[in-house]
PDB file of N, CA and C in Angstrom:
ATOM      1  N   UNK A   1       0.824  -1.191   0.000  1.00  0.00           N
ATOM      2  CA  UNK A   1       0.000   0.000   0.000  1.00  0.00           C
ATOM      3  C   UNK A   1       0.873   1.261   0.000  1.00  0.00           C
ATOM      4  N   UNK A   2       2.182   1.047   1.030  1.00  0.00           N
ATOM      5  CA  UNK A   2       3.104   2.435   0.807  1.00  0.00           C
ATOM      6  C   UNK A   2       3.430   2.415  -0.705  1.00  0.00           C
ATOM      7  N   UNK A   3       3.678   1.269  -1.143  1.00  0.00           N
ATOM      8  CA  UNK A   3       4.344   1.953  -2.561  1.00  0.00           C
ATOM      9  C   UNK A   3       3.662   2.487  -3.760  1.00  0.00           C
ATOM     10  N   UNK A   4       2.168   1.977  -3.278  1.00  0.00           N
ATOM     11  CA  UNK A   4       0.747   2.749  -4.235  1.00  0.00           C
ATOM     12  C   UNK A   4       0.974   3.941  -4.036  1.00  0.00           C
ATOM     13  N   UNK A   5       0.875   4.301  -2.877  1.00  0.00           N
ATOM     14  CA  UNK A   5       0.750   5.773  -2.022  1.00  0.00           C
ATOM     15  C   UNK A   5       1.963   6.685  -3.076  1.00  0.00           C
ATOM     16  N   UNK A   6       3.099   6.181  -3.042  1.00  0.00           N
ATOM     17  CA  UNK A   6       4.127   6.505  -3.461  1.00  0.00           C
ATOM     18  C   UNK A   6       4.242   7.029  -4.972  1.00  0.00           C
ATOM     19  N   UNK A   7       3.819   5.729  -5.630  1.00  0.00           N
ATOM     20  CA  UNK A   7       3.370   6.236  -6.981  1.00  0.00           C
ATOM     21  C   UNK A   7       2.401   6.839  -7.535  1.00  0.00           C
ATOM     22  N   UNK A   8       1.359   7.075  -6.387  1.00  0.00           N
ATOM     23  CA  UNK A   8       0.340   7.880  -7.107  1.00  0.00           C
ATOM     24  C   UNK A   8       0.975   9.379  -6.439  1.00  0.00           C
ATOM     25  N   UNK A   9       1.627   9.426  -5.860  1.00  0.00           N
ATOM     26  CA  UNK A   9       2.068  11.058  -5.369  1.00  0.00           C
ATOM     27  C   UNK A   9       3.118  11.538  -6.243  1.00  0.00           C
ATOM     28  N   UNK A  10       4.420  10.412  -6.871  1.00  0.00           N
ATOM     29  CA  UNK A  10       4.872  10.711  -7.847  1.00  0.00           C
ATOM     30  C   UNK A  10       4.159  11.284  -9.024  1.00  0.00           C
ATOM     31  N   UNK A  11       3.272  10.191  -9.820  1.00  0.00           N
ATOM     32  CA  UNK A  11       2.534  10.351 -11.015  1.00  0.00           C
ATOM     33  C   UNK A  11       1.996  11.749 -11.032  1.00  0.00           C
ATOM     34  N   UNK A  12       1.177  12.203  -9.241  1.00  0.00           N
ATOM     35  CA  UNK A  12       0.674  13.774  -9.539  1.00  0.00           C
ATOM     36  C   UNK A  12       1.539  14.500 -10.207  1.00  0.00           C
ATOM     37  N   UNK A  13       3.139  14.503  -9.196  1.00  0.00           N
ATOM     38  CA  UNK A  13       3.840  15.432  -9.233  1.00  0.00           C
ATOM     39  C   UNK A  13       4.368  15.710 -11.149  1.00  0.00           C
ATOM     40  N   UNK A  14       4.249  14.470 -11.186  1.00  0.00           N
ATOM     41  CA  UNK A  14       5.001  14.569 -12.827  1.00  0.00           C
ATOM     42  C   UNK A  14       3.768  15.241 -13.718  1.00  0.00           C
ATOM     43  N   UNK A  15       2.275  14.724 -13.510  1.00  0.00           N
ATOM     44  CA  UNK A  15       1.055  15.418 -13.543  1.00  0.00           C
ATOM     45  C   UNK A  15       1.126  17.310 -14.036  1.00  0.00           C
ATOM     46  N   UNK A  16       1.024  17.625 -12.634  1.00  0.00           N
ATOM     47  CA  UNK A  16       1.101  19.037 -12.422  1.00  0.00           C
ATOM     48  C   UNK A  16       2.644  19.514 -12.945  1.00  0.00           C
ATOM     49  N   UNK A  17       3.527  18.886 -13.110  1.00  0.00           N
ATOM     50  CA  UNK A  17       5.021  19.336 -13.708  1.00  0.00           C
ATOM     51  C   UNK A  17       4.510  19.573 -15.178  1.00  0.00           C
ATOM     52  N   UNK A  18       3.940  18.942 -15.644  1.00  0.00           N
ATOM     53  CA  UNK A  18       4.026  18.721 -17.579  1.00  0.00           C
ATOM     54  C   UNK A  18       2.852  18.953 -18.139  1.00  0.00           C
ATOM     55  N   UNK A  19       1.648  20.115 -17.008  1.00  0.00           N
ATOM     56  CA  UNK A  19       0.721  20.791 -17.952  1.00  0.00           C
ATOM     57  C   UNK A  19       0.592  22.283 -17.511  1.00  0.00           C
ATOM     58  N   UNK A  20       0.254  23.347 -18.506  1.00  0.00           N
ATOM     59  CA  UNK A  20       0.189  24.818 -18.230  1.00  0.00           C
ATOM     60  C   UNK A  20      -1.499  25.421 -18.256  1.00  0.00           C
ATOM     61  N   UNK A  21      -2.430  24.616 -18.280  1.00  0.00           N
ATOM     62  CA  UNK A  21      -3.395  25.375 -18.197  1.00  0.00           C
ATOM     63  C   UNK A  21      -4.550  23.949 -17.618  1.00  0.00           C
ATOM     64  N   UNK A  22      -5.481  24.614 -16.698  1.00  0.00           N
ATOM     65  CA  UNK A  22      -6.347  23.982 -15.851  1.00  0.00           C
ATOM     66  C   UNK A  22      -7.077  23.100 -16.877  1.00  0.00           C
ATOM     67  N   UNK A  23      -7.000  22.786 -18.392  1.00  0.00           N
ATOM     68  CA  UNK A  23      -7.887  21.785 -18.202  1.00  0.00           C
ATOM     69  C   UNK A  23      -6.885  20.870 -18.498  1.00  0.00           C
ATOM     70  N   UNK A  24      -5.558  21.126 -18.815  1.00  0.00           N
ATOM     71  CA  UNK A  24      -4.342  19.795 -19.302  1.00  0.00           C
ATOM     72  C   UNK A  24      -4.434  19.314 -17.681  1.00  0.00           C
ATOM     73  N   UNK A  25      -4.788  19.883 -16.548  1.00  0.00           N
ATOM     74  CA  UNK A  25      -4.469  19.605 -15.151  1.00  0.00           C
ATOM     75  C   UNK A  25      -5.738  18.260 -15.545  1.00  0.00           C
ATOM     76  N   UNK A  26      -6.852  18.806 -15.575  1.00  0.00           N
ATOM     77  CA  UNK A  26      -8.042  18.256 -15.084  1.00  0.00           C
ATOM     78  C   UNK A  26      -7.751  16.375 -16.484  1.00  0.00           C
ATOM     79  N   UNK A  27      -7.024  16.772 -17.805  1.00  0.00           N
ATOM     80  CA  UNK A  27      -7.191  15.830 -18.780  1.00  0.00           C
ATOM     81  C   UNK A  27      -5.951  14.691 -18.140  1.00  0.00           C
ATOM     82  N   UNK A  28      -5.059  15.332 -17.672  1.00  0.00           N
ATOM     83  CA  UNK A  28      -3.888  14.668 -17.040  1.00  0.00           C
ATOM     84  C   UNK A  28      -4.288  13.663 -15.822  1.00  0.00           C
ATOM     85  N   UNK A  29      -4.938  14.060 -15.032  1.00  0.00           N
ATOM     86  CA  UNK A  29      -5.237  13.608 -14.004  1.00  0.00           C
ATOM     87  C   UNK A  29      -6.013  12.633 -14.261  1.00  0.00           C
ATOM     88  N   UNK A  30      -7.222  12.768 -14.943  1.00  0.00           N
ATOM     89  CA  UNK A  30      -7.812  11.805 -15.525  1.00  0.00           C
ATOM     90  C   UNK A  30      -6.720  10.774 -15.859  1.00  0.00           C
ATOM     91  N   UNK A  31      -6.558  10.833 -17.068  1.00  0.00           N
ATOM     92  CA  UNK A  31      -5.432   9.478 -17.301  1.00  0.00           C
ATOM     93  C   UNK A  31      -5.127   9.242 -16.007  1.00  0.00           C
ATOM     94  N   UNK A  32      -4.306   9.779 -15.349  1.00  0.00           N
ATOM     95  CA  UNK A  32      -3.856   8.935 -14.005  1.00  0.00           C
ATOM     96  C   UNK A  32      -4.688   8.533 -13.143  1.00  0.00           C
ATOM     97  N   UNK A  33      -5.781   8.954 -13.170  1.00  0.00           N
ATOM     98  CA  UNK A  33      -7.105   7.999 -12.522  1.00  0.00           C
ATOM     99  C   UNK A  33      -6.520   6.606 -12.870  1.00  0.00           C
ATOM    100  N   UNK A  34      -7.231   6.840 -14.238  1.00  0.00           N
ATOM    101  CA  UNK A  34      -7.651   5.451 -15.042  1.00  0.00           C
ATOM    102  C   UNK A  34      -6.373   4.588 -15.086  1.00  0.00           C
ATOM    103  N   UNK A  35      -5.262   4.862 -15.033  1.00  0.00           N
ATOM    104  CA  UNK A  35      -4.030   4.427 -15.094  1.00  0.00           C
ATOM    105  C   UNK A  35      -3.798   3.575 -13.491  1.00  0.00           C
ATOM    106  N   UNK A  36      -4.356   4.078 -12.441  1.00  0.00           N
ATOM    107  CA  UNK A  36      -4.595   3.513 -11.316  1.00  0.00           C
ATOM    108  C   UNK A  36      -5.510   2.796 -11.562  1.00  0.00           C
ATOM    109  N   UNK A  37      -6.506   2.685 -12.224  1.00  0.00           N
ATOM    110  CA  UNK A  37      -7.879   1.748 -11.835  1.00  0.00           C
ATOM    111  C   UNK A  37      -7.290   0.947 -12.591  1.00  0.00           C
ATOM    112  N   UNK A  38      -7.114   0.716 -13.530  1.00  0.00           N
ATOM    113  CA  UNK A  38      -6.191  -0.196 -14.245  1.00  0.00           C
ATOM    114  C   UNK A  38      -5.224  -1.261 -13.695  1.00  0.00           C
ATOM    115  N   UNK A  39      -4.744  -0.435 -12.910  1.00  0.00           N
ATOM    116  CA  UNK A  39      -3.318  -1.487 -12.086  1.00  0.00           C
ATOM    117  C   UNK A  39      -4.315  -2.170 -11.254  1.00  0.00           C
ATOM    118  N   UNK A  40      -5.243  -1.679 -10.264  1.00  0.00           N
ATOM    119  CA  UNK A  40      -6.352  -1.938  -9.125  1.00  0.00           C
ATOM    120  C   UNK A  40      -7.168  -3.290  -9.554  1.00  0.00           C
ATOM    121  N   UNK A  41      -7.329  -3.053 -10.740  1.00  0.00           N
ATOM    122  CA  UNK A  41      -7.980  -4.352 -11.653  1.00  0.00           C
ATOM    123  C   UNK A  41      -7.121  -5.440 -11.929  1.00  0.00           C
ATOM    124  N   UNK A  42      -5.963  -4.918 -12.396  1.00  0.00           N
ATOM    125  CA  UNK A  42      -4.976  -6.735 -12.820  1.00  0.00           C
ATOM    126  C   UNK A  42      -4.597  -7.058 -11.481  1.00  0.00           C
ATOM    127  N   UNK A  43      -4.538  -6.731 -10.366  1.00  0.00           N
ATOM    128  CA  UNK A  43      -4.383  -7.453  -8.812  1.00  0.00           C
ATOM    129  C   UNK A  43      -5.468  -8.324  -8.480  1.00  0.00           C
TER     130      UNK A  43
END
């Protein structure tokens, strides 16, 4: 569970690093939702 924790706080950070306007925030994040529900599912 720490290392979920871990990578989903990374993934934000790289997230919010590599977009300049609130909806690349809101389209980014998305993916990393789904990019988590994803992993959540093949376990």
């Amino acid at each position: 569970m720490k290392s979920l924790s871990t990578l989903f706080i990374a993934t934000a950070l790289l997230v919010l690093v590599g977009c300049n306007t609130v909806k690349g925030v809101g389209q980014d994040l998305q993916r990393a939702g789904e990019s988590i529900e994803d992993a959540v599912k093949k376990k």
